[in-house]
Protein backbone atom coordinates (compact mmCIF):
# COMPACT_ATOMS: atom_id res chain seq x y z
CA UNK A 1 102.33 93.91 134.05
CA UNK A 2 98.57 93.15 133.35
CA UNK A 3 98.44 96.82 131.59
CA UNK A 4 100.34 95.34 128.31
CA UNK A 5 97.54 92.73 127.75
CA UNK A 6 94.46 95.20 128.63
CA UNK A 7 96.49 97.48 125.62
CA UNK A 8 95.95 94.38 123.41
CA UNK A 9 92.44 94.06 124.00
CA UNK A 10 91.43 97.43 123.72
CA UNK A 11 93.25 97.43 120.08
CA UNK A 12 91.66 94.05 119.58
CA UNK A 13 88.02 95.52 120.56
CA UNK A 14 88.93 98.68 118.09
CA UNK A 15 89.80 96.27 115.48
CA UNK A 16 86.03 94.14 115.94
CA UNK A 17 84.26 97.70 115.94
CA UNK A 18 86.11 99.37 112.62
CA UNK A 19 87.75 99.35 109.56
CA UNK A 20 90.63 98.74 108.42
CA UNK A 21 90.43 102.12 106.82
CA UNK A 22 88.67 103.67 109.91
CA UNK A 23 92.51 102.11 111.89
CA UNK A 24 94.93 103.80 109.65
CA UNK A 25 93.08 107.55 110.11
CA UNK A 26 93.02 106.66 114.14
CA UNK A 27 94.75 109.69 116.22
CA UNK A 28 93.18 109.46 119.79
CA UNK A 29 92.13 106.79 122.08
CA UNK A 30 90.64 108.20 125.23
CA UNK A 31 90.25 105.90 128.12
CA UNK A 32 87.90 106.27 131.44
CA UNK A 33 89.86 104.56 134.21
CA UNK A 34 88.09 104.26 137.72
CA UNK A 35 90.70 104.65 140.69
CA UNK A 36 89.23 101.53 141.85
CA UNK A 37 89.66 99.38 138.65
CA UNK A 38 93.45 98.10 139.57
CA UNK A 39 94.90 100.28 136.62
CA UNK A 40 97.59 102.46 136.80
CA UNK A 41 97.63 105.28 134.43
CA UNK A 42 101.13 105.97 134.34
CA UNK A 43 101.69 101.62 134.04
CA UNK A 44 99.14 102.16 130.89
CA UNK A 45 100.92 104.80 129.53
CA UNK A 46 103.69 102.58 129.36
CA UNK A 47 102.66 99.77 127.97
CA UNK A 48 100.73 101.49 125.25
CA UNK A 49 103.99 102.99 123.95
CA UNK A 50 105.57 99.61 124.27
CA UNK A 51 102.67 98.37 122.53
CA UNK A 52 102.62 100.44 119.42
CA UNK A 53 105.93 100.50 118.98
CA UNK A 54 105.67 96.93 118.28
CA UNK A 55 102.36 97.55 115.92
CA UNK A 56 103.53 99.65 113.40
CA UNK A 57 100.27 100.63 112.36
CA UNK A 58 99.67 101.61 115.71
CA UNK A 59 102.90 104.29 116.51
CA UNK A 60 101.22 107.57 115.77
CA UNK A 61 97.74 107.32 118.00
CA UNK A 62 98.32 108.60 121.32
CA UNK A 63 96.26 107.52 124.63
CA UNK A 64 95.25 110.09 126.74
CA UNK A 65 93.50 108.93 130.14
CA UNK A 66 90.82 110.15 132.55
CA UNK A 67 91.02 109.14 136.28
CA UNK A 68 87.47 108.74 137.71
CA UNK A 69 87.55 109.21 141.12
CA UNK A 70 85.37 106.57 144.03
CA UNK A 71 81.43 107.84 144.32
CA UNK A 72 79.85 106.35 146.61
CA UNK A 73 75.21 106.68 146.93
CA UNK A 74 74.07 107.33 150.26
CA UNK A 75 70.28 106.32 150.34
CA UNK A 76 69.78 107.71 153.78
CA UNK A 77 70.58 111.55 152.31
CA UNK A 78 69.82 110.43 148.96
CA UNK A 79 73.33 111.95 147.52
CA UNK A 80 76.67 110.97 145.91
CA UNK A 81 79.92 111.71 147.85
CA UNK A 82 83.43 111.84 146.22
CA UNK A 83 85.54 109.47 148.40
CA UNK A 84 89.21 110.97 149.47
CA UNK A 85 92.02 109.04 150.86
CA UNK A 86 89.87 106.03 150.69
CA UNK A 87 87.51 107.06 153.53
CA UNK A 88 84.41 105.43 152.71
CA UNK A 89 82.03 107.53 153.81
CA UNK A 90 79.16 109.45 152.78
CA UNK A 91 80.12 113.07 152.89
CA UNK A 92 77.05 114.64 154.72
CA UNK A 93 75.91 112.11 157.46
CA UNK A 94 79.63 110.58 157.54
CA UNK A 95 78.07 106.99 157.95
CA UNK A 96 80.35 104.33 156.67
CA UNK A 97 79.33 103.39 152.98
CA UNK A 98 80.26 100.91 150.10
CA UNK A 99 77.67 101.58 147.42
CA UNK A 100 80.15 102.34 145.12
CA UNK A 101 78.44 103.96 141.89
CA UNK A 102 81.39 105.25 140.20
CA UNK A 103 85.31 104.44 140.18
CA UNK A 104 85.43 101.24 138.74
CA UNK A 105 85.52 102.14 135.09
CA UNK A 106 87.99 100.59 132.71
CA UNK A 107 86.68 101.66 129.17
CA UNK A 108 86.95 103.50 125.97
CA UNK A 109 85.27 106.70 126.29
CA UNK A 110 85.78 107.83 123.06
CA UNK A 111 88.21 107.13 119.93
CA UNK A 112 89.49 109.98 117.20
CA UNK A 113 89.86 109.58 113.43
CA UNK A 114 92.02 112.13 111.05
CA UNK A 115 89.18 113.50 108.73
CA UNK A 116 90.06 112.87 104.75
């Protein structure tokens, strides 16, 4: 499970970015993760709790993910369409499409500390 190690580096990017101090008042890690970014929430759920339960320092921040769904950019109507069940199309002129703009995230959207 690829999920355990991506937990890993996202405490090992937290741990380059703050503290020590800033660590032990961490509550919240919220994560962006694009439907196309081969992540599966529920598979990173898991392996952060199987991850801080091993890190000691770790067991009391909780991960809460964000699904971003698949945009695709039409130029020809100059607009963004949601893509459902994987149809790749653009929503008004229903032309085939693979600009994907958005849906491939995998990052850290935002990270909570416990004020003093």
């Amino acid at each position: 499970m690829h999920e355990i190690s991506l937990v890993q580096g996202i405490f090992n990017a937290l741990e380059d970015a703050f503290s020590k101090e800033d660590l032990a008042n961490m509550t919240d890690i919220y994560l962006q993760v694009g439907m196309l970014s081969n992540v599966e929430p529920t598979l990173m759920q898991n392996a952060f709790e199987a991850v801080t339960l091993a890190e000691e320092k770790y067991q009391e921040v909780k991960l809460h993910v964000e699904v971003i769904p698949v945009e695709v950019y039409c130029s020809d109507c100059d607009i963004n369409s949601t893509i459902k069940n994987y149809k790749f199309v653009c929503a008004q002129c229903e032309q085939p499409n693979n600009n994907v703009v958005k849906g491939t995230e995998l990052s850290v959207h935002q990270v909570h500390f416990e004020e003093d």
